[in-house]
N, C-alpha and C. Protein backbone atom coordinates (compact mmCIF):
# COMPACT_ATOMS: atom_id res chain seq x y z
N UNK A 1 93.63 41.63 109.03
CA UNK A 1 93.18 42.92 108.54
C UNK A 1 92.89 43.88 109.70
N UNK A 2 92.54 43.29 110.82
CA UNK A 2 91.56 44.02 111.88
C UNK A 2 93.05 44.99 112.26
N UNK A 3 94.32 44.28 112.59
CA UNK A 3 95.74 44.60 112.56
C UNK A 3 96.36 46.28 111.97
N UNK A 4 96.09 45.49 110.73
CA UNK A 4 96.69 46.52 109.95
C UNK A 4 95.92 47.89 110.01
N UNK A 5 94.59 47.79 110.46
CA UNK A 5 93.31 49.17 110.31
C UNK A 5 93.80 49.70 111.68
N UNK A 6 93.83 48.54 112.75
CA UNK A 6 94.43 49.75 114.04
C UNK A 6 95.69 50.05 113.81
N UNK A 7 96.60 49.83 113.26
CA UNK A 7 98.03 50.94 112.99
C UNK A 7 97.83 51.62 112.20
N UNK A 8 96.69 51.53 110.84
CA UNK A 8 96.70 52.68 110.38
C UNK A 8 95.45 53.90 111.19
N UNK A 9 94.53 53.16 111.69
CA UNK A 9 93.95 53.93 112.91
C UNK A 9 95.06 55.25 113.90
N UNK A 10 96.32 54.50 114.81
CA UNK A 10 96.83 54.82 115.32
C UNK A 10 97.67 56.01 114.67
N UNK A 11 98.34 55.53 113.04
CA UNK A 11 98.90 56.69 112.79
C UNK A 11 98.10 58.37 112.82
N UNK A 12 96.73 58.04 112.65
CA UNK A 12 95.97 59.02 112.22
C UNK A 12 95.50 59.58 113.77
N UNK A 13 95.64 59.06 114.36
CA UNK A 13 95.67 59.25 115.90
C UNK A 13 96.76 60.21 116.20
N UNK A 14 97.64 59.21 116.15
CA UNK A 14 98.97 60.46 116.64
C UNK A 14 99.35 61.82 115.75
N UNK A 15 98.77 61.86 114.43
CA UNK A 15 99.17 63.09 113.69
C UNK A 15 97.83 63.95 114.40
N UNK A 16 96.40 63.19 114.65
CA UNK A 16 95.37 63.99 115.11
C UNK A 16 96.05 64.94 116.80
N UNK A 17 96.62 63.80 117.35
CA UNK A 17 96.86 64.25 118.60
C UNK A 17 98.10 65.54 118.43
N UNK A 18 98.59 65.46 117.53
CA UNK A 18 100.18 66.19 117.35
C UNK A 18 98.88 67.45 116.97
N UNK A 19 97.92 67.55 116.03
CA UNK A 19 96.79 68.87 115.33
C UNK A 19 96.64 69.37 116.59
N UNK A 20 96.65 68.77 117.58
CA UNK A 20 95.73 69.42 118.49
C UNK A 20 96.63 70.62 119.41
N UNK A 21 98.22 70.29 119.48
CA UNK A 21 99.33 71.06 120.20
C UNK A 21 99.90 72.04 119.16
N UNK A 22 100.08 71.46 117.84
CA UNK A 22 100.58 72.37 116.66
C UNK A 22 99.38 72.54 115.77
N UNK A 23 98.27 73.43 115.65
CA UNK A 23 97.46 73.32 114.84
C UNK A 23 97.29 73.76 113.33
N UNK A 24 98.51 73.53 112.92
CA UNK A 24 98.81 73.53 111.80
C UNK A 24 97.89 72.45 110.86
N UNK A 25 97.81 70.87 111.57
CA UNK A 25 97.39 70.00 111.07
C UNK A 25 95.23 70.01 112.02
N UNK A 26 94.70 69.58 111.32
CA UNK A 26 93.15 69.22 112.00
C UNK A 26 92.92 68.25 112.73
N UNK A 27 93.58 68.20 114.32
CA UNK A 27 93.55 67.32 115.31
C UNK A 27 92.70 66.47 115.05
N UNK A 28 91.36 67.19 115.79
CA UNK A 28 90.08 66.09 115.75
C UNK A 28 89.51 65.61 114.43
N UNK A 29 90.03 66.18 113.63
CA UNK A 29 89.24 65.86 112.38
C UNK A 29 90.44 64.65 111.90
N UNK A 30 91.56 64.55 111.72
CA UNK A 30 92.29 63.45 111.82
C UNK A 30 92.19 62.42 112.82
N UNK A 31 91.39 62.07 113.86
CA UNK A 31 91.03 61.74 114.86
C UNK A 31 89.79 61.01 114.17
N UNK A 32 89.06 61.34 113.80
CA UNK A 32 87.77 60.94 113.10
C UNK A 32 88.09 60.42 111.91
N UNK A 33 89.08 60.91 111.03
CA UNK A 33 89.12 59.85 109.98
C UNK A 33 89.37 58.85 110.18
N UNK A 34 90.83 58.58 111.04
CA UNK A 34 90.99 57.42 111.28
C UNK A 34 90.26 56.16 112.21
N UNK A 35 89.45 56.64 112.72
CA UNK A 35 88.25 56.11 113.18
C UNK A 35 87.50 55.27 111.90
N UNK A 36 87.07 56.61 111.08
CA UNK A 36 86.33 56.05 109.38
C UNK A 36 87.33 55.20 108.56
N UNK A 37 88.64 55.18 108.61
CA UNK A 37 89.77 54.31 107.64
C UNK A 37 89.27 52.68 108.65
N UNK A 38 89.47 52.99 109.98
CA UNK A 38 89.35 51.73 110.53
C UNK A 38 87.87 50.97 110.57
N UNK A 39 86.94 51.69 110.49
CA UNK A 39 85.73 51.14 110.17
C UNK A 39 85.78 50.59 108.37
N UNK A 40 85.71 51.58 107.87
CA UNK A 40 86.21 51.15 106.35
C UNK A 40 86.73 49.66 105.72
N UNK A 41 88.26 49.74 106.64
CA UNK A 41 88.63 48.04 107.27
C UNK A 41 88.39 46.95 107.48
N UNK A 42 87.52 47.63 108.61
CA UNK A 42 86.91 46.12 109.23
C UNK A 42 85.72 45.85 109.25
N UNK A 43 84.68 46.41 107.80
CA UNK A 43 83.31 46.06 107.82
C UNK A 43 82.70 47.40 108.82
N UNK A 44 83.27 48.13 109.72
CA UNK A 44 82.62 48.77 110.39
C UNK A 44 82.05 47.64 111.61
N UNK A 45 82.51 47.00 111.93
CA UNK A 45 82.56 46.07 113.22
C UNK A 45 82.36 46.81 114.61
N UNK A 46 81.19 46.83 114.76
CA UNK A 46 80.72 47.73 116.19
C UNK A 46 80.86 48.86 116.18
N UNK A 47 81.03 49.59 114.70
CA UNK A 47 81.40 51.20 114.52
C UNK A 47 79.71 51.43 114.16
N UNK A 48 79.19 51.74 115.00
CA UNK A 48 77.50 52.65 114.12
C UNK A 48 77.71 53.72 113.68
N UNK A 49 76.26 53.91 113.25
CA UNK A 49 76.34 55.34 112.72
C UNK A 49 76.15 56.40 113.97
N UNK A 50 75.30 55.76 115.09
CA UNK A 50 75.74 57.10 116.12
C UNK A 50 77.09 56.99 116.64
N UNK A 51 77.90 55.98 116.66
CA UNK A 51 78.72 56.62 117.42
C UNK A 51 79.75 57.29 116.70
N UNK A 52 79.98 57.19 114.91
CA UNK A 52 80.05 58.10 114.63
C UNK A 52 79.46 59.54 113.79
N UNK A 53 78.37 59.67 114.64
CA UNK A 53 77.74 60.69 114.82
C UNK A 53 77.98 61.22 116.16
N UNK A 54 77.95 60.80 117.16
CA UNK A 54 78.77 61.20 118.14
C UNK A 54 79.98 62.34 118.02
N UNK A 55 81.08 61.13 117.40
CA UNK A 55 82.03 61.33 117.50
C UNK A 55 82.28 63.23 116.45
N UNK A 56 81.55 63.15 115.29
CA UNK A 56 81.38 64.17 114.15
C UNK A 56 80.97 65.75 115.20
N UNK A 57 79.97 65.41 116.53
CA UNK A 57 80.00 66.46 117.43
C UNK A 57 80.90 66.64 118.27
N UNK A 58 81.97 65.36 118.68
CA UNK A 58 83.28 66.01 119.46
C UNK A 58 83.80 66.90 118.84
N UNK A 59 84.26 66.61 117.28
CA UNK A 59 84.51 67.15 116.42
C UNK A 59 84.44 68.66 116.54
N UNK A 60 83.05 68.83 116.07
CA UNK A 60 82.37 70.15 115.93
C UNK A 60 82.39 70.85 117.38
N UNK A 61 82.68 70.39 118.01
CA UNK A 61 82.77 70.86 120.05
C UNK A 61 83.82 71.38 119.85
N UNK A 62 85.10 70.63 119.42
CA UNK A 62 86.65 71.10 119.61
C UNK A 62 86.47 72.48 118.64
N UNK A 63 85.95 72.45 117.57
CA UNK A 63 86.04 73.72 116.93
C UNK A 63 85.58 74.95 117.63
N UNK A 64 83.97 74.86 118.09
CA UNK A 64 83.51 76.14 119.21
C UNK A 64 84.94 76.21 119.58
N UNK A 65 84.85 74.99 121.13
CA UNK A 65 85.96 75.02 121.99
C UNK A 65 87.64 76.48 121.02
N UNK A 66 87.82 76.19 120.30
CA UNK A 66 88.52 76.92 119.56
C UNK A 66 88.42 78.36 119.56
N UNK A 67 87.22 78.15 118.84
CA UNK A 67 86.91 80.02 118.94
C UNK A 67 86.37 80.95 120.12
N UNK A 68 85.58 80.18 120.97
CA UNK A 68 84.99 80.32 122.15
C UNK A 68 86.27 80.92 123.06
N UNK A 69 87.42 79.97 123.07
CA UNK A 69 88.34 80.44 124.09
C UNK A 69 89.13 81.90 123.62
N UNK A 70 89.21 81.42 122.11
CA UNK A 70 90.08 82.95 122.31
C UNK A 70 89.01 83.74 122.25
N UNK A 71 87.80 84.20 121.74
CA UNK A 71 86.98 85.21 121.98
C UNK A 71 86.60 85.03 123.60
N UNK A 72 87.19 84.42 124.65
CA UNK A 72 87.02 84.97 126.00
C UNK A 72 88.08 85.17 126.52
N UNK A 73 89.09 85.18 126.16
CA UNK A 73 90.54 85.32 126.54
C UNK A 73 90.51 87.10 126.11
N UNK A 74 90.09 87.50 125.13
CA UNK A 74 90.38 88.82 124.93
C UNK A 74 89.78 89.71 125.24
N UNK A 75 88.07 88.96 125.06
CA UNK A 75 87.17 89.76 126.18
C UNK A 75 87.37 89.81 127.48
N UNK A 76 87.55 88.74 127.91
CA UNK A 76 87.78 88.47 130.27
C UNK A 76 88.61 89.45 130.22
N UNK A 77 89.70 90.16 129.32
CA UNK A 77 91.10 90.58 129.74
C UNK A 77 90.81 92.38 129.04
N UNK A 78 89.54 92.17 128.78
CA UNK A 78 89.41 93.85 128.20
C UNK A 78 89.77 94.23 127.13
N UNK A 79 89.87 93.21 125.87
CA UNK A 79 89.98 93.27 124.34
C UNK A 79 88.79 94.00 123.75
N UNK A 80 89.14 94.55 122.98
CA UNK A 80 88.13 95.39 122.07
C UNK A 80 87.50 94.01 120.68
N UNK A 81 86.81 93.95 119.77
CA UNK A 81 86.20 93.66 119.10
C UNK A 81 87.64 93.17 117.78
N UNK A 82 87.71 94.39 117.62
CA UNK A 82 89.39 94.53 116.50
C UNK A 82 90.15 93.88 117.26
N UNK A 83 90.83 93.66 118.36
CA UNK A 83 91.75 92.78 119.04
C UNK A 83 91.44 91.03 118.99
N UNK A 84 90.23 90.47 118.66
CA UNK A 84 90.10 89.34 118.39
C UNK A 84 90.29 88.50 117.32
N UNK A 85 90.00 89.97 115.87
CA UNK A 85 91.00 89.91 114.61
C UNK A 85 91.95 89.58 114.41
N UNK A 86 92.57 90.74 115.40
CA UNK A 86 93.79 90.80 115.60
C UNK A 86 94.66 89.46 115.85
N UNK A 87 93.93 88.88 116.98
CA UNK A 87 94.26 87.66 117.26
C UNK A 87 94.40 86.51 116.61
N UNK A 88 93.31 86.51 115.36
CA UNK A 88 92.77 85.32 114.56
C UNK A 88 93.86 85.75 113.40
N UNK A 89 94.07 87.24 113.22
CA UNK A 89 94.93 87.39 111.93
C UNK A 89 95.96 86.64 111.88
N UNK A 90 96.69 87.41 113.35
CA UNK A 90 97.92 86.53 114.18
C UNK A 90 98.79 85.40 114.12
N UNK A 91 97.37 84.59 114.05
CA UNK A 91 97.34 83.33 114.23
C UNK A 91 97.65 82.54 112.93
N UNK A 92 97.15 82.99 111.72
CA UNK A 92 97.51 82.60 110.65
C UNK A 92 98.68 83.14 110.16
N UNK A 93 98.68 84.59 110.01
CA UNK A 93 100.16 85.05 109.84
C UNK A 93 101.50 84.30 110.53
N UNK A 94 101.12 84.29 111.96
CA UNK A 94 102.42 83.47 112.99
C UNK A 94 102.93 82.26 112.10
N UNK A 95 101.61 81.27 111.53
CA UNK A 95 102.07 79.93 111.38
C UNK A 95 102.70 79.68 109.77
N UNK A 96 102.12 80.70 109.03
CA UNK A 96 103.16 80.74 107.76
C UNK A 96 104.08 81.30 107.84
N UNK A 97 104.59 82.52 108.63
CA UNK A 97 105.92 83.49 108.98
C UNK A 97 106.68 82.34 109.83
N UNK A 98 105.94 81.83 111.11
CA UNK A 98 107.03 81.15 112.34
C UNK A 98 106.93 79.76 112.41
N UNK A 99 106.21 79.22 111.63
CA UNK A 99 105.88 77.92 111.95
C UNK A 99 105.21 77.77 113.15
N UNK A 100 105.73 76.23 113.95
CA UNK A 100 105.35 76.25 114.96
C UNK A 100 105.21 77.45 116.30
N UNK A 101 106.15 77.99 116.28
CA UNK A 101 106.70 79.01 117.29
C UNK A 101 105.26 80.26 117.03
N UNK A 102 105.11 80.51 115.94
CA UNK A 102 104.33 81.22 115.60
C UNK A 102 102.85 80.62 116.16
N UNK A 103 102.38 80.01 115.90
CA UNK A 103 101.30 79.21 116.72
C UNK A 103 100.82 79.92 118.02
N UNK A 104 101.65 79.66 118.71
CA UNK A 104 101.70 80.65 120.51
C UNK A 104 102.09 82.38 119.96
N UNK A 105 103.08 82.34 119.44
CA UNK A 105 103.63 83.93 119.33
C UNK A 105 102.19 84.63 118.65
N UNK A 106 101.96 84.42 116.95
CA UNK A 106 100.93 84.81 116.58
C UNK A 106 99.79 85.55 116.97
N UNK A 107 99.09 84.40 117.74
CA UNK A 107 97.93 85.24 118.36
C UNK A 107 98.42 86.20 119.15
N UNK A 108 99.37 86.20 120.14
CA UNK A 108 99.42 87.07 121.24
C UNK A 108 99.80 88.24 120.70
N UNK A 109 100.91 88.45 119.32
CA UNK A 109 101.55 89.47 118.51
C UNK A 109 100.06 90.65 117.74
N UNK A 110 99.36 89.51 117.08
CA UNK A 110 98.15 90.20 116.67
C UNK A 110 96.95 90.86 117.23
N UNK A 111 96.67 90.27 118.29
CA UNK A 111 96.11 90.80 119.68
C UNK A 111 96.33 91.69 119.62
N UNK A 112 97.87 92.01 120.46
CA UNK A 112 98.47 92.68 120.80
C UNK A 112 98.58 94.19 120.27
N UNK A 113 98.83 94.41 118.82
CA UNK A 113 99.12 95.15 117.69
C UNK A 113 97.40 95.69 117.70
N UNK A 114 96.40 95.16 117.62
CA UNK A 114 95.37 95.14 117.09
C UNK A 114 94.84 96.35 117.86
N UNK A 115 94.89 95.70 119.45
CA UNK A 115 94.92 96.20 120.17
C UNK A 115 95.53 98.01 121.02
N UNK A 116 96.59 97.90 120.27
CA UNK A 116 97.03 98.71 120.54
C UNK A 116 96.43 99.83 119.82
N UNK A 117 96.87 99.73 118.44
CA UNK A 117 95.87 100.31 117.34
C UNK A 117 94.28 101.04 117.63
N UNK A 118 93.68 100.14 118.58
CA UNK A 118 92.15 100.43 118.67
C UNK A 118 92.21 101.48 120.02
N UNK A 119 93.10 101.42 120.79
CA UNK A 119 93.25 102.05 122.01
C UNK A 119 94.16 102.72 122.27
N UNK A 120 95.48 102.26 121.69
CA UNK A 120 96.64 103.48 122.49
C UNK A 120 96.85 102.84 123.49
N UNK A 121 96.75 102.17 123.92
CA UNK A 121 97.65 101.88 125.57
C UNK A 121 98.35 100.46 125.42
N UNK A 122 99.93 100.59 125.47
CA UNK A 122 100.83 99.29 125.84
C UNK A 122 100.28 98.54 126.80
N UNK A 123 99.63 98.97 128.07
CA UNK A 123 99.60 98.42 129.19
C UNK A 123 97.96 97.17 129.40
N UNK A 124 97.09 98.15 128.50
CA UNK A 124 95.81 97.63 127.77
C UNK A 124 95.94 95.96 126.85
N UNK A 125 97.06 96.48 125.68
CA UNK A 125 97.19 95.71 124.76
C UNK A 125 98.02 94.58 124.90
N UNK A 126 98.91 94.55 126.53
CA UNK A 126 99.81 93.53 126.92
C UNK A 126 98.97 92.95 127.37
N UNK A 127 97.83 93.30 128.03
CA UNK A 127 96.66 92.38 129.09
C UNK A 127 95.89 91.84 128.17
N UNK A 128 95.47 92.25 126.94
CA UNK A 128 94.78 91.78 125.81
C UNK A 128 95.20 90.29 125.32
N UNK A 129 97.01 90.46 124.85
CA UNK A 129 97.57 89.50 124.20
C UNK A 129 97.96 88.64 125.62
N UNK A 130 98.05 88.87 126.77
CA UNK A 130 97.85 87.24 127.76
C UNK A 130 97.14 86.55 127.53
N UNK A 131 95.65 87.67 127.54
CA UNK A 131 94.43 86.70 127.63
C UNK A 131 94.21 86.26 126.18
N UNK A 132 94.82 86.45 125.26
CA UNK A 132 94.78 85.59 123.84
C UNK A 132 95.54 84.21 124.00
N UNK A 133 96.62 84.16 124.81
CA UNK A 133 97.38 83.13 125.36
C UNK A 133 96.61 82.18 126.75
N UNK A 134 96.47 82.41 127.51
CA UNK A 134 95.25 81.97 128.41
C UNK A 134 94.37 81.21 127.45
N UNK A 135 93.55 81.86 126.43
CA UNK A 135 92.86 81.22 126.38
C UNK A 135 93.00 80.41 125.15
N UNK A 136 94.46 80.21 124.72
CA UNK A 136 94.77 79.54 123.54
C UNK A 136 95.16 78.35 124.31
N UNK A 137 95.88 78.45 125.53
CA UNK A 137 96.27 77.17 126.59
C UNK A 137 95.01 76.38 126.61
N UNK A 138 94.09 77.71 127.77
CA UNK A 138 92.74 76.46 127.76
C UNK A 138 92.08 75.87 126.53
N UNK A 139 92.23 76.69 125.22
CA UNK A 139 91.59 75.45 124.46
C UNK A 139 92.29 74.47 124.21
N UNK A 140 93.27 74.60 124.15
CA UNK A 140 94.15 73.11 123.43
C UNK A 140 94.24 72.58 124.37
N UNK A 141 93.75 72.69 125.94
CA UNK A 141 93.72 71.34 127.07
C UNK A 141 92.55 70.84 126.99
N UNK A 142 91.63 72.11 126.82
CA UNK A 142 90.21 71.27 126.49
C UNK A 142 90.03 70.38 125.36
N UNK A 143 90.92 70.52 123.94
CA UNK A 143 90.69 69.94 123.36
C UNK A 143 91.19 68.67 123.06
N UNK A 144 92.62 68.32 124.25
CA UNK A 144 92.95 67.18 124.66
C UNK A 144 92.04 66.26 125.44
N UNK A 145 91.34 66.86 126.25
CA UNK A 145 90.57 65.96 126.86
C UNK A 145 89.71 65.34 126.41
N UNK A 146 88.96 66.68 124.77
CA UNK A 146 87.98 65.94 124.26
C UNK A 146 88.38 65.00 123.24
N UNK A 147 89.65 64.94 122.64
CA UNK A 147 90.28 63.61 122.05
C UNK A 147 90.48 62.72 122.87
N UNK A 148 91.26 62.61 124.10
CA UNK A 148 90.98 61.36 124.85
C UNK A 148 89.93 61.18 124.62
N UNK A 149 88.85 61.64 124.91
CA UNK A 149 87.34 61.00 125.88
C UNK A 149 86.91 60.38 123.84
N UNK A 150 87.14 61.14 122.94
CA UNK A 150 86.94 60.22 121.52
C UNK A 150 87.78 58.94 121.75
N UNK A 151 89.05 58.88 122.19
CA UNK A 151 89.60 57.90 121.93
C UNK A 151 89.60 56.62 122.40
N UNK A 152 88.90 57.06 124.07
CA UNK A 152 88.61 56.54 125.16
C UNK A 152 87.36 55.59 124.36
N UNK A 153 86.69 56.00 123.96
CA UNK A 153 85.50 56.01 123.14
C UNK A 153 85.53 54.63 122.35
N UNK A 154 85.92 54.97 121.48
CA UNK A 154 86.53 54.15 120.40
C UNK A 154 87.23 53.02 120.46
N UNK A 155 88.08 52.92 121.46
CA UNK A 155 88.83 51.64 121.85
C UNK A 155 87.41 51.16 123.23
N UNK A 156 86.76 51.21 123.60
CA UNK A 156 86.03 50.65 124.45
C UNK A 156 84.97 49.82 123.75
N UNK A 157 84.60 50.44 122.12
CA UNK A 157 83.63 49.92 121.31
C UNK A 157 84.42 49.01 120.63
N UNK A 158 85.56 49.49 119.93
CA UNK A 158 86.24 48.00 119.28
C UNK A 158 86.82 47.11 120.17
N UNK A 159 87.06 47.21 121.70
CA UNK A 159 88.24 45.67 122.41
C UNK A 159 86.29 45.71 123.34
């Protein structure tokens, strides 16, 4: 049984890890279920409740981590208030219009537009939509690291 909970652990792993580059899907939060499917499993065998309580604040970290970056990506770069909208609109629009592609394009398009809109200047609203990109990079590295360091986690408590 212990078997079968870490491959189904693992699948929920790799679709969590795939959430975290295409966020179409809920990285960390698929990350944590399968944590809970594999406790579920196996009696919960060295799974506590803090560590996943712990784990429920990586969770909730990767999300800040989320919004935190692009609201400093547009501010560091001289975004107006409406350009972070812009960004977040973007971002949802991109991924039902472009799919994946939209993901990256999105924010920087909505930014961008938002931006322009609030100010008038191409040259303003191109520096806007980098730093929507900047800081869409740094979150999704930050939020790799903070799935390793869950995952890191997790396999140190079950082997």
């Amino acid at each position: 049984m212990t078997t079968l909970a870490l491959l189904v652990a693992l699948l929920f792993f790799l679709a969590g890890l795939a959430g975290i580059v295409f966020p179409v899907l809920p990285g960390p939060v698929l990350i944590w279920v399968g944590m809970l499917i594999y406790g579920f499993m196996t009696g919960f065998e060295g799974l506590t409740w803090v560590f996943f309580a712990g784990q429920g604040l990586a969770v909730a970290l990767t999300v800040f981590v989320d919004y935190a970056a692009t609201v400093w990506g547009v501010h560091r770069f001289g975004g107006s208030r409406i350009a972070v909208w812009g960004g977040v609109a973007g971002a949802v629009l991109g991924m039902v219009v472009l799919g994946p592609f939209g993901i990256i394009t999105g924010p920087f398009l909505g930014a961008f537009a938002a931006e322009l809109l609030a100010r008038g200047s191409t040259r303003q609203a191109l520096r806007v939509g980098v730093g929507t990109l900047i800081g869409f990079v740094g979150s999704t590295l930050t939020k790799i690291l903070i799935a390793g360091a869950m995952l890191l986690w997790f396999f140190v408590v079950i082997f």
